[in-house]
N, C-alpha and C. Protein backbone atom coordinates (compact mmCIF):
# COMPACT_ATOMS: atom_id res chain seq x y z
N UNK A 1 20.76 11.19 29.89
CA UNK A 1 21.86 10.59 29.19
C UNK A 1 21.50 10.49 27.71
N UNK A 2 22.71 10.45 26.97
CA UNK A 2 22.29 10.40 25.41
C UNK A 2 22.53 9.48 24.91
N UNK A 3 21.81 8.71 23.96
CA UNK A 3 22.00 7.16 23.98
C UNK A 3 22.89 7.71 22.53
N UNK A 4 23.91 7.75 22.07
CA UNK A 4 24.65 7.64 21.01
C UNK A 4 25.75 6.97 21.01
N UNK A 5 26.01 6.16 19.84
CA UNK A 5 26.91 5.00 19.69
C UNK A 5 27.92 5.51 18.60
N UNK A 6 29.15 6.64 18.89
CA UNK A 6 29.61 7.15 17.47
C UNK A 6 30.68 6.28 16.58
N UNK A 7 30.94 5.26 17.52
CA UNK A 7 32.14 4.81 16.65
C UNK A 7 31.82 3.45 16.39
N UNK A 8 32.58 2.92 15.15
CA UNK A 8 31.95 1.58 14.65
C UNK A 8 31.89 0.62 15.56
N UNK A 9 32.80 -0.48 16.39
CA UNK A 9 32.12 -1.04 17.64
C UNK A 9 30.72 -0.44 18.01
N UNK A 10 30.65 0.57 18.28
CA UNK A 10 29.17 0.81 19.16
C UNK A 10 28.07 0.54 17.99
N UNK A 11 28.52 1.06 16.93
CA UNK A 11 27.17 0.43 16.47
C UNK A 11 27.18 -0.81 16.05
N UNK A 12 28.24 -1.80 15.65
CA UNK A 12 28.04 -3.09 15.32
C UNK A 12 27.65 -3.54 16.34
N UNK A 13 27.95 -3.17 17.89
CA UNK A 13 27.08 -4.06 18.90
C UNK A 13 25.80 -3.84 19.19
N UNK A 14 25.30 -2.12 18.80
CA UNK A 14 24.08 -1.85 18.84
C UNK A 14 22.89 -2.60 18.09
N UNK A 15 23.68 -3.23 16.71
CA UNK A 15 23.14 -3.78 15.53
C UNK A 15 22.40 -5.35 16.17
N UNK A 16 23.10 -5.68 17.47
CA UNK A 16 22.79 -6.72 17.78
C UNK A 16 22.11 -7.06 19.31
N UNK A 17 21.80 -5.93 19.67
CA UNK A 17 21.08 -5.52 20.99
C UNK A 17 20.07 -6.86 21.07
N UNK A 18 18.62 -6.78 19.43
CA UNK A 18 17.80 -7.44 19.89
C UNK A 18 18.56 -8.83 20.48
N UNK A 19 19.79 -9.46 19.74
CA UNK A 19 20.33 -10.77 19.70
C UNK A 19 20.19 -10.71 21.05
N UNK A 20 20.59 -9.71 22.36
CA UNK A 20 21.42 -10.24 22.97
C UNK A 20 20.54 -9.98 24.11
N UNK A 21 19.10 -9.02 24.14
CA UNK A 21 17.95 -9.19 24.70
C UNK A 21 16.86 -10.43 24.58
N UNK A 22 17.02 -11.10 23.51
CA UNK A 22 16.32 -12.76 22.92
C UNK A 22 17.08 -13.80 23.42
N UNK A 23 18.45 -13.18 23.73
CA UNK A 23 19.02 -14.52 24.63
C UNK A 23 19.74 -15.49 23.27
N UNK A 24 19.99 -14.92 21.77
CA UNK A 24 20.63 -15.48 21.16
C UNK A 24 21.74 -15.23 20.47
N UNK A 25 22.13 -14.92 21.48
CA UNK A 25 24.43 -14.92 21.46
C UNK A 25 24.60 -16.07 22.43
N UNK A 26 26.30 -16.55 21.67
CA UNK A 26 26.71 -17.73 22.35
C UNK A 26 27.04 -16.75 23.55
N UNK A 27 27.73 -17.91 24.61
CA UNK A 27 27.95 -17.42 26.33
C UNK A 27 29.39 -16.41 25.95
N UNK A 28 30.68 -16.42 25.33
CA UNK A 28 31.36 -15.98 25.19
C UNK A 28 31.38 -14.58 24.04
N UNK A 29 30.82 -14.44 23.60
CA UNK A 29 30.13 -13.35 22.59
C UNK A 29 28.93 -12.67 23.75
N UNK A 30 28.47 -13.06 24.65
CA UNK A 30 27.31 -12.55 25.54
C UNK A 30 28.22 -11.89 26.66
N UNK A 31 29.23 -12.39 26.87
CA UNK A 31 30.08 -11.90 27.74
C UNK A 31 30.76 -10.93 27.49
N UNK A 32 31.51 -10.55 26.28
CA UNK A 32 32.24 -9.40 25.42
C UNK A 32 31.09 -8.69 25.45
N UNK A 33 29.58 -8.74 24.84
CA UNK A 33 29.01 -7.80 24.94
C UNK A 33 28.91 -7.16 26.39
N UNK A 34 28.70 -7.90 27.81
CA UNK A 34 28.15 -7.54 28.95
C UNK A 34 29.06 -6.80 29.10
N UNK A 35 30.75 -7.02 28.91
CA UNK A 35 31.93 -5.91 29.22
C UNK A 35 31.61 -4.71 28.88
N UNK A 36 31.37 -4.61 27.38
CA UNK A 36 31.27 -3.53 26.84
C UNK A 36 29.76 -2.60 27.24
N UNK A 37 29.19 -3.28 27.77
CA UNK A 37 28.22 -2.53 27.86
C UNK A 37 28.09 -1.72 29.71
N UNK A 38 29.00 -2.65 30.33
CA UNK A 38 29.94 -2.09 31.23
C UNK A 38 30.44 -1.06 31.52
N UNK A 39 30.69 -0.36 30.10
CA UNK A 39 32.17 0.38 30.15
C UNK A 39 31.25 1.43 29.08
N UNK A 40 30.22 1.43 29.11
CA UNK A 40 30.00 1.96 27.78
C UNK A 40 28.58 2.74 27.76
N UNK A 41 28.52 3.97 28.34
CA UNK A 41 27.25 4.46 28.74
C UNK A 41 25.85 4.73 27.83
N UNK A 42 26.74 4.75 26.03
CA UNK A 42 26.16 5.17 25.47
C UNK A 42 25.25 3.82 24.66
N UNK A 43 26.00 2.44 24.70
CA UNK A 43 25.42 1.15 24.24
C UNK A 43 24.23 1.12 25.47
N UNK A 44 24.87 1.35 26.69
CA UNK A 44 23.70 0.87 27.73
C UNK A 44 22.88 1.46 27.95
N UNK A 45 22.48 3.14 27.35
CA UNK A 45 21.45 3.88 27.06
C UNK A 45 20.50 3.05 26.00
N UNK A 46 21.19 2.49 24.86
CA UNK A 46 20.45 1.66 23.99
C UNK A 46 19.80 1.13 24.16
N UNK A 47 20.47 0.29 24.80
CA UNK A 47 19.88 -1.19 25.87
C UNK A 47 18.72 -1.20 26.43
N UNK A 48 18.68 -0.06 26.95
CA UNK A 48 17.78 0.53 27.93
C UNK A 48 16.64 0.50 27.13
N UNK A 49 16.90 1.36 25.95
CA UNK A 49 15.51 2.35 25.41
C UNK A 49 15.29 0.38 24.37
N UNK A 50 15.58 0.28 24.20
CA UNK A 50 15.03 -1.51 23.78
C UNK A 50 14.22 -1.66 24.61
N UNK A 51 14.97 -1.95 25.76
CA UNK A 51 13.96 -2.84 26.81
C UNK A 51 12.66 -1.84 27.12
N UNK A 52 12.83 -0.42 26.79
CA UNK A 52 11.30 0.16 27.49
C UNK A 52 10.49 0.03 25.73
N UNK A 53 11.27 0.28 24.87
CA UNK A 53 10.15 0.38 23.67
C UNK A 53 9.47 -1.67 24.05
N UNK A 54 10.35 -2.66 23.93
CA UNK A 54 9.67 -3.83 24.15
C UNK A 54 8.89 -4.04 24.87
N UNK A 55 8.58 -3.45 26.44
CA UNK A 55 7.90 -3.00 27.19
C UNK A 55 6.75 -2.54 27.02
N UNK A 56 6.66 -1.67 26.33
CA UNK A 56 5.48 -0.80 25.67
C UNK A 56 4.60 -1.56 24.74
N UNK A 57 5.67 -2.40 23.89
CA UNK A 57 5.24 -3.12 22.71
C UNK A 57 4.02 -4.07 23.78
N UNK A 58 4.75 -4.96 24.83
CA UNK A 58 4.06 -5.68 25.47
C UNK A 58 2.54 -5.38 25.80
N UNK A 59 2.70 -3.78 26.30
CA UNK A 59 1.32 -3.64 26.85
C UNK A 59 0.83 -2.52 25.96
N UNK A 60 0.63 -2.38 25.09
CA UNK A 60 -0.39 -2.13 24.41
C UNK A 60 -1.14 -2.70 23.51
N UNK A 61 -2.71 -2.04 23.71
CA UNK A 61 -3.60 -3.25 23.13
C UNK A 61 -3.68 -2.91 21.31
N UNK A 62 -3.46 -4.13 20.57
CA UNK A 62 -3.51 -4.09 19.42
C UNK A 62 -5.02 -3.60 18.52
N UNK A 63 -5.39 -3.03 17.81
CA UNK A 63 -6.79 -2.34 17.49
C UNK A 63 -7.25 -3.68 16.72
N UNK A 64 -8.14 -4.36 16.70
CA UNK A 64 -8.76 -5.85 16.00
C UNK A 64 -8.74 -5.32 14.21
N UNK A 65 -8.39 -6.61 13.78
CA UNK A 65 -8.39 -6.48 12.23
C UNK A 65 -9.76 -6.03 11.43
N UNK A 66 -9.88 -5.08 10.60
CA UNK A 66 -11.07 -4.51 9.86
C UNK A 66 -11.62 -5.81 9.58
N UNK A 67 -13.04 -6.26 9.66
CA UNK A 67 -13.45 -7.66 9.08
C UNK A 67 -13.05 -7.42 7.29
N UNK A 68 -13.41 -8.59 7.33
CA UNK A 68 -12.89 -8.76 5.67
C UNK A 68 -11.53 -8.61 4.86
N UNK A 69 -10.56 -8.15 6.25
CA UNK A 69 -9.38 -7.65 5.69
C UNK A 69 -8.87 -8.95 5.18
N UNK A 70 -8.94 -10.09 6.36
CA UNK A 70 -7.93 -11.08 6.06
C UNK A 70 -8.38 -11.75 4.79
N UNK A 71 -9.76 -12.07 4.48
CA UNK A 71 -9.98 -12.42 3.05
C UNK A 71 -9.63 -11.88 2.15
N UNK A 72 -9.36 -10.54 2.13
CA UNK A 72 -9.03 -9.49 1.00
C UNK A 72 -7.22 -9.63 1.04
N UNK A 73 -7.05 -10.14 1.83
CA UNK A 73 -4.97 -10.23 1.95
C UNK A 73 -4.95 -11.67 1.65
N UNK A 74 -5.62 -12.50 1.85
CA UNK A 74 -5.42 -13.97 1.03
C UNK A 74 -5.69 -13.73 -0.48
N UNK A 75 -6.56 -12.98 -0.46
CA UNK A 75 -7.29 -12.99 -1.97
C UNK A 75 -6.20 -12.44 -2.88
N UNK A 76 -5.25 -11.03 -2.20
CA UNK A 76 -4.55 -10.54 -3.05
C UNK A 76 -3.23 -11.32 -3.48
N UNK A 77 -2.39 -12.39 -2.09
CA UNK A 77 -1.45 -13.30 -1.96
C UNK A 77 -1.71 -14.16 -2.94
N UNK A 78 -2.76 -15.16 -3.24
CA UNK A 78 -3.18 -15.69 -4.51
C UNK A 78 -2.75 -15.16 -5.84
N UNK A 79 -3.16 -14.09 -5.90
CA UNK A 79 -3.05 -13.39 -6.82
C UNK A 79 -1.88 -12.95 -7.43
N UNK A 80 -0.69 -13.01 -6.59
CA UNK A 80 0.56 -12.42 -6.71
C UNK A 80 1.28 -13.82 -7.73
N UNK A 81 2.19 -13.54 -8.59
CA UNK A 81 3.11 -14.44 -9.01
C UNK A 81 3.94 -15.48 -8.28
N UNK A 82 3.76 -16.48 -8.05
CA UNK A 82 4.53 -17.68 -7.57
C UNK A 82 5.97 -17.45 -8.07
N UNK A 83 6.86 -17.43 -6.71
CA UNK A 83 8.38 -17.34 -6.80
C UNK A 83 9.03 -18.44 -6.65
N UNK A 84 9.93 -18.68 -7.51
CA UNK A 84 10.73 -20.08 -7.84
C UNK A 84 11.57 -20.27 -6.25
């Protein structure tokens, strides 16, 4: 299946996939989406490939920080201009 969303609905709801995988759409906005995604092979291909890239995200192991990095990223944050 081809996950493509060509017309504006599909992508304004695509725009909000993570919202609605985090569980933060109200119940009636969660519901319009569940219709549409119902009816809608190419949002629920989306859907899909979210939930396996988050998936992935889950289990893979992160490579440990170079020592000294984090002193050298405070050191440079210091360093940067203070924003009003």
């Amino acid at each position: 299946m081809t996950c493509t969303c060509d017309d504006a609905r599909c992508r304004a709801l695509c725009e909000r996939l993570s919202d609605y995988v985090d569980g933060e759409m109200a119940a009636p906005e969660r519901h319009e989406f569940e219709v549409h995604l119902s009816e809608c092979p190419g949002c629920s291909c989306c859907l899909q490939e979210l939930r396996r890239t988050i998936a992935l995200c889950r289990h893979t192991a992160c490579p440990p920080v170079p020592a000294g990095l984090s002193a050298r990223l405070e050191a440079l944050a210091r360093s940067l201009p203070k924003s009003v």
